[in-house]
N, C-alpha and C. Protein backbone atom coordinates (compact mmCIF):
# COMPACT_ATOMS: atom_id res chain seq x y z
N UNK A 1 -14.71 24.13 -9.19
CA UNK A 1 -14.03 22.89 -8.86
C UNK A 1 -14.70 21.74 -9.62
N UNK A 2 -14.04 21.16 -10.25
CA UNK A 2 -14.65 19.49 -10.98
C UNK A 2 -15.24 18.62 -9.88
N UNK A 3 -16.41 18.46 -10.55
CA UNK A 3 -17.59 17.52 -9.62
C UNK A 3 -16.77 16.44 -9.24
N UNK A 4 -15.94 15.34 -10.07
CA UNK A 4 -14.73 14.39 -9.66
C UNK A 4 -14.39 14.59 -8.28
N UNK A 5 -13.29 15.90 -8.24
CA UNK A 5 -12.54 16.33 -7.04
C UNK A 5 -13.66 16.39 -5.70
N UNK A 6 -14.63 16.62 -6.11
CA UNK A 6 -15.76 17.15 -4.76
C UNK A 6 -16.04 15.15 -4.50
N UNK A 7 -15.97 14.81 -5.40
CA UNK A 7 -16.53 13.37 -4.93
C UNK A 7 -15.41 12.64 -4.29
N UNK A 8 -14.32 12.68 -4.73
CA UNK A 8 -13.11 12.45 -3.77
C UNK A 8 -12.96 12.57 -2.97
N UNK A 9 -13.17 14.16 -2.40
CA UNK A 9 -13.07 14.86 -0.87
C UNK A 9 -13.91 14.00 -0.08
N UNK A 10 -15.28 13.85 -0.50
CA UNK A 10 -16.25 13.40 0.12
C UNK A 10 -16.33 11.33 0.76
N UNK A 11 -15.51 11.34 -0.13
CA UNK A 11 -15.34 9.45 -0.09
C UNK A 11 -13.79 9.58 0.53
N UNK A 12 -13.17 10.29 0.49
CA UNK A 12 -12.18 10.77 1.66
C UNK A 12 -12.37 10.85 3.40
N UNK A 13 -13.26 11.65 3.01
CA UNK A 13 -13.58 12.31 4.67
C UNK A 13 -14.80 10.91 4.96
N UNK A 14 -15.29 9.96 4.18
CA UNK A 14 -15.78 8.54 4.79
C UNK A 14 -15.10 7.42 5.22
N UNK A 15 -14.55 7.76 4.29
CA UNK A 15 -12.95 6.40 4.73
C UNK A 15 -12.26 6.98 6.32
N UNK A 16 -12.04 8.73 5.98
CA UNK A 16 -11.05 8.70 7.61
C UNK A 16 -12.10 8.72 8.60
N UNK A 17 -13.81 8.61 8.38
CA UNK A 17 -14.59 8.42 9.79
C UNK A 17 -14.55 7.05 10.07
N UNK A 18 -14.53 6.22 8.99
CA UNK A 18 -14.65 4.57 8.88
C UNK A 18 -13.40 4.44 9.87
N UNK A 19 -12.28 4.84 9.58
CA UNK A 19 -10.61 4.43 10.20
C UNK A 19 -11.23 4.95 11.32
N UNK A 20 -11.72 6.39 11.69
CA UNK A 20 -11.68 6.05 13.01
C UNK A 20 -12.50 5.68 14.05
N UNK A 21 -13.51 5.18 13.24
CA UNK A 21 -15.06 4.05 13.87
C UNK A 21 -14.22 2.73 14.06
N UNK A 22 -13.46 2.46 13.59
CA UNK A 22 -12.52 1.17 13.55
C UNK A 22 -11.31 1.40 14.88
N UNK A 23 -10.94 2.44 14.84
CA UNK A 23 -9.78 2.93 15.95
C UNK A 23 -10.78 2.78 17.44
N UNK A 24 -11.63 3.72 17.64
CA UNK A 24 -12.37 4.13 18.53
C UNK A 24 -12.50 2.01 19.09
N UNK A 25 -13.41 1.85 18.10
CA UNK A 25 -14.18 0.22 18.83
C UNK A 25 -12.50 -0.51 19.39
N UNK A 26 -11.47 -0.30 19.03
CA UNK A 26 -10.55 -1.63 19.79
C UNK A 26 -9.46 -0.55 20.39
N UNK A 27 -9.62 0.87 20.54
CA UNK A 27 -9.26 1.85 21.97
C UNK A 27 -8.09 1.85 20.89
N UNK A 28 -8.28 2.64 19.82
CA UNK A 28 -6.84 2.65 19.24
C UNK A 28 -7.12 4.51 18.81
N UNK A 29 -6.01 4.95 18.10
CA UNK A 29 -6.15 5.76 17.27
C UNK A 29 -5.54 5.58 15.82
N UNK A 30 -6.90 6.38 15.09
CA UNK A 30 -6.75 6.20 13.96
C UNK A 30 -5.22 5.89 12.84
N UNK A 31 -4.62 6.77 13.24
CA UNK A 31 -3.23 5.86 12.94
C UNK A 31 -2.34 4.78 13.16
N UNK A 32 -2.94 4.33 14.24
CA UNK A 32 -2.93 2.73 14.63
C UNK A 32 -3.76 1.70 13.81
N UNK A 33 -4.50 2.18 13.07
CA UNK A 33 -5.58 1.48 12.28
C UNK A 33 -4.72 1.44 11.48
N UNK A 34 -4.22 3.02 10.99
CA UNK A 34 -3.79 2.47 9.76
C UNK A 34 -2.34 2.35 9.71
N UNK A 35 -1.77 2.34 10.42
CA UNK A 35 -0.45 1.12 10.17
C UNK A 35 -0.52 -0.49 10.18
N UNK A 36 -1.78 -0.44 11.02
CA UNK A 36 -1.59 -2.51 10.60
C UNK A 36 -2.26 -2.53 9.77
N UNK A 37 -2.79 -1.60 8.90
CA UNK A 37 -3.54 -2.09 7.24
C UNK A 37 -2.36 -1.88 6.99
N UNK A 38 -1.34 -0.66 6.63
CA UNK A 38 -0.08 -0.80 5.76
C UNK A 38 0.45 -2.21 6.15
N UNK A 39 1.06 -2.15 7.21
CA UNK A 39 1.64 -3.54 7.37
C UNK A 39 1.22 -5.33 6.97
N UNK A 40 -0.01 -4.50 6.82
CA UNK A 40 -1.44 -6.22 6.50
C UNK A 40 -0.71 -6.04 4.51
N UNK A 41 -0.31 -4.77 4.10
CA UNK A 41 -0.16 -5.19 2.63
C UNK A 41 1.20 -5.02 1.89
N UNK A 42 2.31 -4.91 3.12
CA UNK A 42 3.43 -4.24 2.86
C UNK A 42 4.05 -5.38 2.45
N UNK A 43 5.28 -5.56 1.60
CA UNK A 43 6.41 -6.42 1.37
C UNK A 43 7.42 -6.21 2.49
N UNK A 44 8.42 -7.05 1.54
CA UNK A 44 9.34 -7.14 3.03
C UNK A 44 10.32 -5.96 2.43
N UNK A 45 10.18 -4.98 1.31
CA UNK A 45 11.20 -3.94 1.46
C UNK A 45 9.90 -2.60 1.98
N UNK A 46 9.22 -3.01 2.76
CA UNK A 46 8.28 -1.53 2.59
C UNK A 46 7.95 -2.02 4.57
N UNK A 47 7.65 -2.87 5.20
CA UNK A 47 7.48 -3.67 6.22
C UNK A 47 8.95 -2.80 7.64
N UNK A 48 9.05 -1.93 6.74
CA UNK A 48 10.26 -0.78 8.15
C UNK A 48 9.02 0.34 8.88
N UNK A 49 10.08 0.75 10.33
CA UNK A 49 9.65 2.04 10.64
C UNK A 49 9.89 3.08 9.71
N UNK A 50 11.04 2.93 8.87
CA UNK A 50 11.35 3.97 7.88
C UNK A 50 10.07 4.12 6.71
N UNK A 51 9.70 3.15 6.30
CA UNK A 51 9.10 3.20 5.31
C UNK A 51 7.49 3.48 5.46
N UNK A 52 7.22 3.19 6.86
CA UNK A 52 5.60 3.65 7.25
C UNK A 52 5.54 5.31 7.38
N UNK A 53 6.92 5.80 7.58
CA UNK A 53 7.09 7.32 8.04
C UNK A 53 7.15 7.98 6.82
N UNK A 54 7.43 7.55 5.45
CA UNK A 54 7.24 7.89 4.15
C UNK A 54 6.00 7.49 3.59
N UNK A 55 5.60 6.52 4.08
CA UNK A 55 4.25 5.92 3.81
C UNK A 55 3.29 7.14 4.11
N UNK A 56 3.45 7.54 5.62
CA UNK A 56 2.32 8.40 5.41
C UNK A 56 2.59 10.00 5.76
N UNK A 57 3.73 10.05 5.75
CA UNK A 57 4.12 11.21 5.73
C UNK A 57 4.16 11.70 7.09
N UNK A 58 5.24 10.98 7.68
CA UNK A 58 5.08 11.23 9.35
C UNK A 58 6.80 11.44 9.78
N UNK A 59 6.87 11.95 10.46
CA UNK A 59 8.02 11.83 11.79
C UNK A 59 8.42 10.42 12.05
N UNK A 60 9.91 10.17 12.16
CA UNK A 60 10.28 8.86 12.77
C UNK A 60 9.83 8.64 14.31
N UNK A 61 9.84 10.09 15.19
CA UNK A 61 9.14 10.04 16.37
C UNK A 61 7.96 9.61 16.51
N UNK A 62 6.71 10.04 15.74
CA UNK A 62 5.74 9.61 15.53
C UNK A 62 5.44 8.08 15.07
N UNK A 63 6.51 7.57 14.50
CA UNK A 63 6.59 6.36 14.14
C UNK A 63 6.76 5.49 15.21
N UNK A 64 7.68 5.81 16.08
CA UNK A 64 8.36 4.96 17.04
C UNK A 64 7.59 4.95 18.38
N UNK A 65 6.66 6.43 18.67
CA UNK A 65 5.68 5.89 19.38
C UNK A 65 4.22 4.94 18.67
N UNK A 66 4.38 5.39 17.84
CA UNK A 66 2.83 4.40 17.52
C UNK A 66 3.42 3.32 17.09
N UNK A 67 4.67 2.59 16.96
CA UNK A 67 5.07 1.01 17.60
C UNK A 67 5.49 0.82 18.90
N UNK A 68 5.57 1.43 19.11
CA UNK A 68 5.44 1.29 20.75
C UNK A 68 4.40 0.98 21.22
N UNK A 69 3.41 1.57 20.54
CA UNK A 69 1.44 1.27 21.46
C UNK A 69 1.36 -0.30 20.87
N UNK A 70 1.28 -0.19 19.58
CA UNK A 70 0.98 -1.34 19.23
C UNK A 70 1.83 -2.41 19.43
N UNK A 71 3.36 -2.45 19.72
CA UNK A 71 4.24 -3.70 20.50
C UNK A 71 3.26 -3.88 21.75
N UNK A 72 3.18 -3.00 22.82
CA UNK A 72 2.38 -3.14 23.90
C UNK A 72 1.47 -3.63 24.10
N UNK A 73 0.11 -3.56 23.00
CA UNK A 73 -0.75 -3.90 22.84
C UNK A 73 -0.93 -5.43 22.18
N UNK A 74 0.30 -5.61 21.57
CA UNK A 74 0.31 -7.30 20.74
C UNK A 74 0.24 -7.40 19.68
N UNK A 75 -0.34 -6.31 19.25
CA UNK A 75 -0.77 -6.15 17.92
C UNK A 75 0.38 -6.12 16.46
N UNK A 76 1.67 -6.02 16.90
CA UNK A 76 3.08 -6.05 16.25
C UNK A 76 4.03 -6.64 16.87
N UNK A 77 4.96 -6.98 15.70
CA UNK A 77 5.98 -7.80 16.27
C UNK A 77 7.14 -7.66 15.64
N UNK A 78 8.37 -7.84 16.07
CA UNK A 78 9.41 -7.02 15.53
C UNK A 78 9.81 -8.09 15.19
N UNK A 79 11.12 -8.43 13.54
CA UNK A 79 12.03 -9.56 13.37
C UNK A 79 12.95 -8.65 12.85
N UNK A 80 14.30 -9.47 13.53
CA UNK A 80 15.22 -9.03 12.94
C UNK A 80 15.76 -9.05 11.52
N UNK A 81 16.29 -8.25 10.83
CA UNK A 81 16.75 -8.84 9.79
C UNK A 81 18.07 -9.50 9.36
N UNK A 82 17.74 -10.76 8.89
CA UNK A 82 19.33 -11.63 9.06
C UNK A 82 20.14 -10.73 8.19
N UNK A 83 19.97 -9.88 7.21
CA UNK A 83 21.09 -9.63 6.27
C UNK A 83 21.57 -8.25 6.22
N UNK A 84 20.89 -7.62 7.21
CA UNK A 84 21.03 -6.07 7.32
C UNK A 84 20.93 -5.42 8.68
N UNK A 85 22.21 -6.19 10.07
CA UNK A 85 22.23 -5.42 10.98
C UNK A 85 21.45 -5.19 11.90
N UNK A 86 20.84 -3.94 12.09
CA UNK A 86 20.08 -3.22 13.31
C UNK A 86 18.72 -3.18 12.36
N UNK A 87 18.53 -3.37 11.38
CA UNK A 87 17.46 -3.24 10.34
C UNK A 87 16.15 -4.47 11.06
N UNK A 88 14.95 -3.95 11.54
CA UNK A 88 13.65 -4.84 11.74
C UNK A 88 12.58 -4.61 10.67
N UNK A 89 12.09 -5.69 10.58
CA UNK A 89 11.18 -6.10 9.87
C UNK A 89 9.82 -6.03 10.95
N UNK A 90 8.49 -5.78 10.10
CA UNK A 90 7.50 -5.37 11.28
C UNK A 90 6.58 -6.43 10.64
N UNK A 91 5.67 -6.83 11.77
CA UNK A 91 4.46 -7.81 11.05
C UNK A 91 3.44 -7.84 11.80
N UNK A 92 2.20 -8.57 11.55
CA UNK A 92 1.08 -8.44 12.81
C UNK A 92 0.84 -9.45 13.20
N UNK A 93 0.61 -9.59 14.31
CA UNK A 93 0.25 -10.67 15.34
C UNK A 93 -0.78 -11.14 15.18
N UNK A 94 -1.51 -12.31 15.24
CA UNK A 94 -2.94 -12.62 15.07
C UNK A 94 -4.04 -11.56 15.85
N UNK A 95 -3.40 -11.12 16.76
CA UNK A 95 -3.97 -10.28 17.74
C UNK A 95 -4.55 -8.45 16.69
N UNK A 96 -3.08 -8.26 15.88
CA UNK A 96 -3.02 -7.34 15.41
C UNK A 96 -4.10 -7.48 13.58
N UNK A 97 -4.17 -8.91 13.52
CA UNK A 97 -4.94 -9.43 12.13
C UNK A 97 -6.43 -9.15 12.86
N UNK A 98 -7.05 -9.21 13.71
CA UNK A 98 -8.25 -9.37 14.11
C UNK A 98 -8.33 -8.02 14.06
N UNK A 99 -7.78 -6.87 14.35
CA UNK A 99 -8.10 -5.87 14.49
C UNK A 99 -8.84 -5.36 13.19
N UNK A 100 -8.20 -5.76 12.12
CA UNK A 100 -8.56 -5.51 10.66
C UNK A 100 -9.95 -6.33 10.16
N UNK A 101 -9.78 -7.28 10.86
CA UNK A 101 -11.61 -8.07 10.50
C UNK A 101 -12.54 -7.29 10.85
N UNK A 102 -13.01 -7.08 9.50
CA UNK A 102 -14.34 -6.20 8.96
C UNK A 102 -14.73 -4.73 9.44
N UNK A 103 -13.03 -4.30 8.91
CA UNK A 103 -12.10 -3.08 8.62
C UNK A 103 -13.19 -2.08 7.68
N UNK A 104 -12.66 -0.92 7.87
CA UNK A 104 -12.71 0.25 6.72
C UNK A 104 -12.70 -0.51 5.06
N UNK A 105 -11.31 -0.81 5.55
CA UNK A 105 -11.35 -1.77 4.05
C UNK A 105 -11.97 -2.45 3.46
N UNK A 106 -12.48 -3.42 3.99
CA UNK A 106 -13.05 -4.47 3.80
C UNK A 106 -14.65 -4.02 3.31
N UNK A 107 -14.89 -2.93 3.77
CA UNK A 107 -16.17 -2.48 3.59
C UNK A 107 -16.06 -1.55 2.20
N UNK A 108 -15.05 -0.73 2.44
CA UNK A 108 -14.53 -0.24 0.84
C UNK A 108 -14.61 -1.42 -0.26
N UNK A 109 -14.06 -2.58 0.11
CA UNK A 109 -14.08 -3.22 -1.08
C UNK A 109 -15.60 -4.01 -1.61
N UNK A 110 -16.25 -4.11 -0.67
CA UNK A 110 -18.02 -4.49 -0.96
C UNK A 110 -18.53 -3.55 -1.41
N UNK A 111 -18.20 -2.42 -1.09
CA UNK A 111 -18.80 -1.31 -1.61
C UNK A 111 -18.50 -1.66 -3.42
N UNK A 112 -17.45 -1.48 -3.44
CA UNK A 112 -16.59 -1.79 -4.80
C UNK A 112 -17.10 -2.83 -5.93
N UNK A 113 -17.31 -3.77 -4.93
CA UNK A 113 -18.05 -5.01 -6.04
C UNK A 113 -19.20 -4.59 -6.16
N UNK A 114 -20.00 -3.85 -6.00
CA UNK A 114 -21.61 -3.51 -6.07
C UNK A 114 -21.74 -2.57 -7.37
N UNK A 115 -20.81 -2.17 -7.47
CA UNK A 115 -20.54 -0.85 -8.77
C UNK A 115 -20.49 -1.53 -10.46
N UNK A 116 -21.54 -0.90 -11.08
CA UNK A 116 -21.43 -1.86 -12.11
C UNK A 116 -20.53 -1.25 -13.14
N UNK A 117 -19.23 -1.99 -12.96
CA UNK A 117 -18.17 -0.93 -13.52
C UNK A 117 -17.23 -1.82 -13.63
N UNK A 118 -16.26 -1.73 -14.75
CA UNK A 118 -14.84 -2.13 -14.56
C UNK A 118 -13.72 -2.15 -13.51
N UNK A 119 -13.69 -2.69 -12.43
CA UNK A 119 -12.72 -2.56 -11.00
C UNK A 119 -11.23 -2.05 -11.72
N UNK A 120 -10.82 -2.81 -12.70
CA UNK A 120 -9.69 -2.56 -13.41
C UNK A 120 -9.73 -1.42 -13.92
N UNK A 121 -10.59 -1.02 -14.71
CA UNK A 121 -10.36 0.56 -15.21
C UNK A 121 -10.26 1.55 -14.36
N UNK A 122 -11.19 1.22 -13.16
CA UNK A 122 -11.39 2.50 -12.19
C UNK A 122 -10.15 2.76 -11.49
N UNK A 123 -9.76 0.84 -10.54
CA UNK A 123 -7.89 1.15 -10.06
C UNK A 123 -6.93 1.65 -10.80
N UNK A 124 -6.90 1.36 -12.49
CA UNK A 124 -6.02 2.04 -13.27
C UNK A 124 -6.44 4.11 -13.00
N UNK A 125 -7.05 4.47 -13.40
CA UNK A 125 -7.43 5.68 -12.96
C UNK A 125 -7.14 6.61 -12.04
N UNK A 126 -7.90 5.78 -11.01
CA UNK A 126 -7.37 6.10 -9.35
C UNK A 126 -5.73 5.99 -9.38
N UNK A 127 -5.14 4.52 -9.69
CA UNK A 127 -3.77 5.10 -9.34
C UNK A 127 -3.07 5.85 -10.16
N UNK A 128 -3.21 6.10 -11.54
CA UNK A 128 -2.37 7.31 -12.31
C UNK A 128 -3.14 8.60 -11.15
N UNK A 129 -4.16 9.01 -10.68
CA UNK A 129 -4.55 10.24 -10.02
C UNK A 129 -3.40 10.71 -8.79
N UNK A 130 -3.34 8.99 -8.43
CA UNK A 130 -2.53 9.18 -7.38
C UNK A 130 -1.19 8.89 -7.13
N UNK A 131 -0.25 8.67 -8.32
CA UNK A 131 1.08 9.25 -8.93
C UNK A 131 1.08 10.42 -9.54
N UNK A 132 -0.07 11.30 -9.77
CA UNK A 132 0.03 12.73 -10.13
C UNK A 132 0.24 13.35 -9.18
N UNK A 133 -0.73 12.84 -7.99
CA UNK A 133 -0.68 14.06 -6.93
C UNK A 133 0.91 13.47 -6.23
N UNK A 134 0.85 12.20 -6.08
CA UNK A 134 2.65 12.21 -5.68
C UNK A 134 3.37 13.06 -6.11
N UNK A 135 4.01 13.12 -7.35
CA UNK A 135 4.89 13.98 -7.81
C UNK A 135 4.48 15.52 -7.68
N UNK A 136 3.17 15.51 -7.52
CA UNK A 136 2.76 17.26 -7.07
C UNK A 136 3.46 17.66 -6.04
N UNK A 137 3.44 16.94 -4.67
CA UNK A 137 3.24 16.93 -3.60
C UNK A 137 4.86 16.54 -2.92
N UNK A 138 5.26 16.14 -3.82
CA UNK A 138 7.02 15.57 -3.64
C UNK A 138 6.95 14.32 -2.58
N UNK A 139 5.88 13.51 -3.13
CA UNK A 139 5.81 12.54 -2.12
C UNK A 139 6.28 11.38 -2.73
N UNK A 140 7.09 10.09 -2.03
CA UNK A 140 7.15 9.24 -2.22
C UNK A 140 6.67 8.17 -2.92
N UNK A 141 6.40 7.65 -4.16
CA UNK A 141 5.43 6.87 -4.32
C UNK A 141 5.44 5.62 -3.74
N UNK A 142 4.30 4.46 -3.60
CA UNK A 142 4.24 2.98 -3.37
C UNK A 142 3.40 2.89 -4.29
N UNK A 143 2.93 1.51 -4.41
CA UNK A 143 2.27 0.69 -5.14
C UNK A 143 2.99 -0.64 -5.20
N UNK A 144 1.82 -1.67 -6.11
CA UNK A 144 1.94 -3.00 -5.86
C UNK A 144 2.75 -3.29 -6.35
N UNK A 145 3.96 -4.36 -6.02
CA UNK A 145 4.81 -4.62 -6.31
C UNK A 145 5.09 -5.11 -8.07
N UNK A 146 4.11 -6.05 -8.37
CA UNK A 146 3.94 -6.75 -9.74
C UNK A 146 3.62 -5.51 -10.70
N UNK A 147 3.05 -4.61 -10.49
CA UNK A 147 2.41 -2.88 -11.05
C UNK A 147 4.26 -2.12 -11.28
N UNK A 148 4.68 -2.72 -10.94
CA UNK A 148 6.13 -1.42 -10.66
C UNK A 148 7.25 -1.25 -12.37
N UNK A 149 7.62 -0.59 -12.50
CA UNK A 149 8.73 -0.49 -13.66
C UNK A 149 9.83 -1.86 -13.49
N UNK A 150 10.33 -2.19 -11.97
CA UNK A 150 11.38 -2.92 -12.08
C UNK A 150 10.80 -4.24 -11.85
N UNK A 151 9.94 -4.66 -11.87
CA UNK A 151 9.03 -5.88 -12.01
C UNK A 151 9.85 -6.76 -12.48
N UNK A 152 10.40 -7.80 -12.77
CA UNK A 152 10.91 -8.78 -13.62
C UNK A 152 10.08 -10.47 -13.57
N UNK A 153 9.45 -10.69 -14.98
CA UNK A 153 8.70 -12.21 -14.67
C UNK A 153 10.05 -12.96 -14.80
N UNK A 154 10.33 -13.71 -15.01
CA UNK A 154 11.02 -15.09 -15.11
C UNK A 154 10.55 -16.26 -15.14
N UNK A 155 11.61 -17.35 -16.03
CA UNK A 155 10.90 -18.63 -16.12
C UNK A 155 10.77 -19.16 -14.98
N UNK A 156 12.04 -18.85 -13.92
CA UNK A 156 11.52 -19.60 -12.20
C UNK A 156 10.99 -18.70 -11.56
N UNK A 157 10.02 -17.58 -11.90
CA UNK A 157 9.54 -16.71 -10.37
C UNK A 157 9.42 -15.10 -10.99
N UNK A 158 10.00 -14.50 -10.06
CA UNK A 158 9.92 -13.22 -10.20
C UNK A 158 10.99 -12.34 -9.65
N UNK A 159 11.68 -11.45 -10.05
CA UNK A 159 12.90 -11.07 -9.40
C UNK A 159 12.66 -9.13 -9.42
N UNK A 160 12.84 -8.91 -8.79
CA UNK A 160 13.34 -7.05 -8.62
C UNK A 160 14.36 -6.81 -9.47
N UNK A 161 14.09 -6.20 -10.45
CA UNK A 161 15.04 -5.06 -11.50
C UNK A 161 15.97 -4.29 -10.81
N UNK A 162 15.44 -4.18 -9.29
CA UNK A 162 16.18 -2.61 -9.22
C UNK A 162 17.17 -3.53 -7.67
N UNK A 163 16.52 -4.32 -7.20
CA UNK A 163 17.75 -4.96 -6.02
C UNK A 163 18.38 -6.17 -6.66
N UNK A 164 17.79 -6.79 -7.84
CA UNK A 164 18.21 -8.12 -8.07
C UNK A 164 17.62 -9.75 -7.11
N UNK A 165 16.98 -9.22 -6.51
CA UNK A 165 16.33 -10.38 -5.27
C UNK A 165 15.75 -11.14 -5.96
N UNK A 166 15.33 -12.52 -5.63
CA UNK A 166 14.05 -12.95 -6.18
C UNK A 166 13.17 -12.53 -5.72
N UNK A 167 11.56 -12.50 -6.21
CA UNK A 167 10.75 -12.15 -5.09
C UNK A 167 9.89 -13.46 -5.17
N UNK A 168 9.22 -13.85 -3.80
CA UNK A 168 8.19 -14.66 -3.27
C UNK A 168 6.90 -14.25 -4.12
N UNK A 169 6.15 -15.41 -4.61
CA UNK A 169 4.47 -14.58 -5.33
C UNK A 169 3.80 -14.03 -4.20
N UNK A 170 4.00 -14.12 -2.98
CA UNK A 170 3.10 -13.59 -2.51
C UNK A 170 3.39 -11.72 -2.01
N UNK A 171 5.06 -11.67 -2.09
CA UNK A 171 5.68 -10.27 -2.08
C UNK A 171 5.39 -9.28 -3.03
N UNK A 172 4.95 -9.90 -4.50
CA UNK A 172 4.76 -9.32 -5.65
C UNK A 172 2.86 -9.19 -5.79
N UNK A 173 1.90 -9.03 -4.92
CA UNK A 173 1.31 -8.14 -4.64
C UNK A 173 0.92 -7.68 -3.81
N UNK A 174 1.95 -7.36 -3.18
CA UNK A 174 1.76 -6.55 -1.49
C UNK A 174 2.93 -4.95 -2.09
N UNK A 175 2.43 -3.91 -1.43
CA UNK A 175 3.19 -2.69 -1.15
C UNK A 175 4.47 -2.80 -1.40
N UNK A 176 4.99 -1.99 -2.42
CA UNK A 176 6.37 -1.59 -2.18
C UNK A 176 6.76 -0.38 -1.88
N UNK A 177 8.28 0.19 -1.23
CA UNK A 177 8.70 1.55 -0.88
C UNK A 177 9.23 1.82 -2.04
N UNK A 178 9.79 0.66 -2.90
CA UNK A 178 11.03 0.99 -4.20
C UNK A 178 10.10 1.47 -5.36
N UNK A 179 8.62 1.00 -5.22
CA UNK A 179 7.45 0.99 -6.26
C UNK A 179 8.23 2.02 -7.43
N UNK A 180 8.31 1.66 -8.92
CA UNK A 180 8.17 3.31 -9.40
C UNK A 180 7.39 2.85 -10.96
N UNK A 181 6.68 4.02 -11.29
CA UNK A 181 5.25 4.18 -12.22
C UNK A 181 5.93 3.16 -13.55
N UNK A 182 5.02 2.40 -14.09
CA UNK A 182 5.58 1.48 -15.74
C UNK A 182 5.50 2.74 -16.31
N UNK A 183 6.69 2.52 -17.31
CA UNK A 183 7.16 3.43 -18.59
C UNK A 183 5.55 3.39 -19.25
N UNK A 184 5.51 4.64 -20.05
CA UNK A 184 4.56 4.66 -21.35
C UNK A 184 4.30 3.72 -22.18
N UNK A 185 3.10 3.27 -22.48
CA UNK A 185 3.19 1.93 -23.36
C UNK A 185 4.02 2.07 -24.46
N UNK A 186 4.11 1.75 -25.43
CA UNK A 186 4.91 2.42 -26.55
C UNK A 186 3.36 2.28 -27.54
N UNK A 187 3.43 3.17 -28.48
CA UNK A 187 2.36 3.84 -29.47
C UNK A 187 2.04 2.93 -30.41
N UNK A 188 0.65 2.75 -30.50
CA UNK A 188 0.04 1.81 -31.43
C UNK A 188 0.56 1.82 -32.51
N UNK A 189 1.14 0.77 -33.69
CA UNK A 189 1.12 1.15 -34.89
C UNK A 189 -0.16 1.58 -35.47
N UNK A 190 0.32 1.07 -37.68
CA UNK A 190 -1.51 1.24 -37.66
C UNK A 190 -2.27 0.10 -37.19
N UNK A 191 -3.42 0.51 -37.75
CA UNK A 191 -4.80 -0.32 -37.28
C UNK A 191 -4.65 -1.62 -37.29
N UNK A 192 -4.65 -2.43 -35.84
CA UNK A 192 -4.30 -3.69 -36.19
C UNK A 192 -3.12 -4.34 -36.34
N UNK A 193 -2.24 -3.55 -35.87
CA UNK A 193 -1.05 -3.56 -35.49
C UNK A 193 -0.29 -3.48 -34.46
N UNK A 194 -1.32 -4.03 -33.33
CA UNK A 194 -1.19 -3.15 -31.88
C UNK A 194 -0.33 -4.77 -31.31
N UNK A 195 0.47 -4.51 -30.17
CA UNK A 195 0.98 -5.78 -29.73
C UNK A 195 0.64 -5.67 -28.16
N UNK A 196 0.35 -7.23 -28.04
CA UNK A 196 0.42 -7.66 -26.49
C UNK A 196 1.33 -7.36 -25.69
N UNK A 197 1.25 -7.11 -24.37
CA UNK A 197 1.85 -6.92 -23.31
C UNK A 197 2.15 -8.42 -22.92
């Protein structure tokens, strides 16, 4: 097995004791942790019960009780959506934001700045690893919204390729469900011939 993969497993199985050292202290379970991190980074097309159940590869049952704990608890809050019916939008409550202060995450990411390393090269890395194993795995992809194929800048803003919406700057780097991988760069000419993105 590649030393890589063994170091993965291992910073794997720290992160899910971290989630559930984090669950345990505010009487949750670990998948309660981690739906109000999804939700702490989701947009508003990824921000469904549908889309947390692709998110992590769960049951809509499973979904609908673990908003249920967390409606109960305060920690979520349902909005309707004006333009789509029976369709809710999910968000967290200040109640449900505290839960995440000085999170799994948060400690992942100190960890992160301590590394004397390119943050950019390593996230580029990590996420091609983890659009490989997507498509291995027939899983859904996400990723950050501004990162996506249908990205569109504009002179007023930013708009979705693939719904036509505008998007808000602050939607364009939070989670998407629509996410899908940027095309191949296109191939250097010769030397010195290379063009900006």
């Amino acid at each position: 097995m590649n030393p890589t993969s063994l170091l993965l497993e291992r910073l794997g199985a720290l992160i899910q004791q971290s989630v559930r050292d984090d669950a345990a202290r505010h009487g949750l379970l670990p998948i309660h942790v981690q739906v109000l991190h999804y939700l702490s980074q989701a947009n508003s097309y990824s921000d469904l019960p549908i889309a947390i159940a692709d998110y992590f590869g769960i049951t809509r049952g499973t979904v609908s009780q673990t908003l249920a704990v967390l409606e109960r608890k305060g920690l979520v809050a349902k909005t309707p959506d004006a333009r789509h019916g029976k369709r809710v939008h999910l968000g967290l409550t200040p109640a449900g934001a505290a839960v995440l202060e000085n999170s799994w995450a948060e400690r992942v990411d100190s960890a992160l700045g301590t590394l004397p390393l390119d943050a950019a090269l390593l996230g580029d890395a990590l996420r091609g690893l983890l659009v490989a194993l997507q498509r291995i795995n027939g899983q859904h992809a996400f990723g950050v919204c501004r990162q996506c194929a249908h990205f569109r800048r504009e002179p007023e803003g930013a708009r979705c390729g693939l719904t036509g919406e505008p998007l808000a700057s602050a939607q364009t780097v939070r989670i998407c469900r629509e996410w899908s991988a940027q095309p191949a760069a296109p191939a250097a000419g010769p030397a010195g011939d290379e063009h900006p993105a």
